[in-house]
Every structure is written in structure tokens, then in C-alpha cells.
Protein backbone atom coordinates (compact mmCIF):
# COMPACT_ATOMS: atom_id res chain seq x y z
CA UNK A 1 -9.80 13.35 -14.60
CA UNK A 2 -11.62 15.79 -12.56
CA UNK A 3 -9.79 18.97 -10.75
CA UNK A 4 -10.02 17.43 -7.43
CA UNK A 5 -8.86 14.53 -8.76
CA UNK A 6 -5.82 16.14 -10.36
CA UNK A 7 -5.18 18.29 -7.14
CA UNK A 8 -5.55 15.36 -4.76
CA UNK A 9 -3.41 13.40 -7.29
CA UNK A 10 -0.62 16.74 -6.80
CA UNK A 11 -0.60 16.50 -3.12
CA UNK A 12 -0.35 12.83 -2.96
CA UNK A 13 3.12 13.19 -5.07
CA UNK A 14 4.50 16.10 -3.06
CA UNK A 15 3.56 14.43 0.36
CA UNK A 16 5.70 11.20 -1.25
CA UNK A 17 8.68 12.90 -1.98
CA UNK A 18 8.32 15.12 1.56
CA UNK A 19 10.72 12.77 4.10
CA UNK A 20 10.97 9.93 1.90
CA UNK A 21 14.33 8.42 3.56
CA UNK A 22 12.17 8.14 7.08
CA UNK A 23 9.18 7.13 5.28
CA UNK A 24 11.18 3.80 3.20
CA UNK A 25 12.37 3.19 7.14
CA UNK A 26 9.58 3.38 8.78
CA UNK A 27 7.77 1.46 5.90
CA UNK A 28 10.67 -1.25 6.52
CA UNK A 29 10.61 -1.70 10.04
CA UNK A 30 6.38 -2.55 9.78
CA UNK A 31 7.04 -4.40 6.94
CA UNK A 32 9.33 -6.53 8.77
CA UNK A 33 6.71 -7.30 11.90
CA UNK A 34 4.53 -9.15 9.19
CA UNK A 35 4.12 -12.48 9.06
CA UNK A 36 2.40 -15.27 6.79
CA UNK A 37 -1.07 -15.57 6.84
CA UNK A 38 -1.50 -12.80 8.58
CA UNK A 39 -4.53 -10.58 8.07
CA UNK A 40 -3.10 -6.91 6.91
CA UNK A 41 -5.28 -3.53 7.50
CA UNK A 42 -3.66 -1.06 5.25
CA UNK A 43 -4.72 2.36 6.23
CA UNK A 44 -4.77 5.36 3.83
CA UNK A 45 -0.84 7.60 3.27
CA UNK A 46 2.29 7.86 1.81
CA UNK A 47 4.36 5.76 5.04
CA UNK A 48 1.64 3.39 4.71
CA UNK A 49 1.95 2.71 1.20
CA UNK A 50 5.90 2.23 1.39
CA UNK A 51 4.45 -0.54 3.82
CA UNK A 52 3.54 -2.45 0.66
CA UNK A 53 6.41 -1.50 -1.03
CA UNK A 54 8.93 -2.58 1.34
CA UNK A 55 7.26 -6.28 1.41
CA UNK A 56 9.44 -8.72 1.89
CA UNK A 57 9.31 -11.22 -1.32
CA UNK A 58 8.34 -14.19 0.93
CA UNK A 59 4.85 -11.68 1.80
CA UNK A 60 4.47 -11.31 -1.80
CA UNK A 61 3.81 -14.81 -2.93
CA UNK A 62 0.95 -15.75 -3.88
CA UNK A 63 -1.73 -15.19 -0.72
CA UNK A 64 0.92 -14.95 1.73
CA UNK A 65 -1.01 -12.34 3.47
CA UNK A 66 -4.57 -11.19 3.44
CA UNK A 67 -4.20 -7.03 2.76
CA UNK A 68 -7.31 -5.34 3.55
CA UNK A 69 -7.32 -1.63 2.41
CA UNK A 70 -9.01 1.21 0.93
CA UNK A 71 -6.47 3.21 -0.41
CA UNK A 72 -5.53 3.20 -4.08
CA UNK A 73 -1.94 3.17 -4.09
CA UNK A 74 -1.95 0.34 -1.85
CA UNK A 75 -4.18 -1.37 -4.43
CA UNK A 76 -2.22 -0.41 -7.27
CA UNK A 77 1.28 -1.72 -5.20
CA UNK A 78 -0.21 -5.05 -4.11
CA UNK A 79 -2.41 -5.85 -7.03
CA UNK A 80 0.77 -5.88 -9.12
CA UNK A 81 1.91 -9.34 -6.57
CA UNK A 82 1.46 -12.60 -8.21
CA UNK A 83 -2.21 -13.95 -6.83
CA UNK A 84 -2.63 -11.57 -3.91
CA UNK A 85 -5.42 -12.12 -1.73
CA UNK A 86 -6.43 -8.47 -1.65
CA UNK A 87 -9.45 -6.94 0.04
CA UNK A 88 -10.80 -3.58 -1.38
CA UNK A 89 -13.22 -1.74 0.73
CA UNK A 90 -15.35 0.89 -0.20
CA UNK A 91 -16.93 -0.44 -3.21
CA UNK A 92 -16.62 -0.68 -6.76
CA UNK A 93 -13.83 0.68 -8.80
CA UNK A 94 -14.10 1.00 -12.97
């Protein structure tokens, strides 16, 4: 893993743990407004990825909702769902 990687990686943990009781709120609240077969934008951030988190199980099944998102923890939270129907932008990952 490169140094950036490492430091980004290091920020991305410490801006988790900053506010985390508002975040898991916040993160419920949006989480509630979804809906089956909705469409799902997922934007980069720690509140955003308690978003994906705080999914209700009926959201979870399989393709329940279309999530659409370039951010890696996002990935990482909602490729772990049983047959998501996940859209990952910004190309290829290895």
C-alpha cells in the first residue's frame, strides 16, 4: 500500500470515529426514506457510508435497490448483501 494510501486510509478511520452517535442517526433517518427499487446515488464519506450500514434488511435482499457509488467503503458494505445490484463508477478495481 502506498503512503497516500495509508494516510488517506488514517484519516478515513479518524473522520469515522469523529461524531459517530450523529453520524449512525443521520445514516438512519436516510436510510429509512429508501424504498424498493429505488435507484440509490451513494456519494463519497463517513455519514454516507453509515447510509449503507444502517439498511434496513428488507433493502438488503437481493436487488432490492439499485446503489450507484464510487466510494470504496460503500462498495465494501454493500457488496457484502446477498445479490446486490451494485453500480461502481469510476472504473476498474483489482
Amino acid at each position: 500500500m502506498s503512503r497516500s494510501a495509508r494516510l488517506a486510509r488514517g484519516i478515513y478511520a479518524t473522520k469515522l470515529r469523529l461524531r459517530r452517535e450523529e453520524k449512525v442517526r443521520i445514516a438512519a433517518a436516510a436510510a429509512g426514506l429508501l424504498r424498493p427499487s429505488q435507484i440509490v446515488l451513494f456519494d463519497s464519506g463517513t455519514t454516507v457510508a453509515q447510509v449503507a450500514t444502517q439498511m434496513p434488511p428488507a433493502l438488503r435482499a437481493a436487488s432490492a435497490i439499485t446503489a450507484v457509488t464510487y466510494s470504496l467503503p460503500v462498495i465494501e458494505e454493500i457488496g457484502g448483501w446477498e445479490a446486490p445490484h451494485l453500480v461502481c463508477l469510476g472504473g476498474l478495481y483489482l
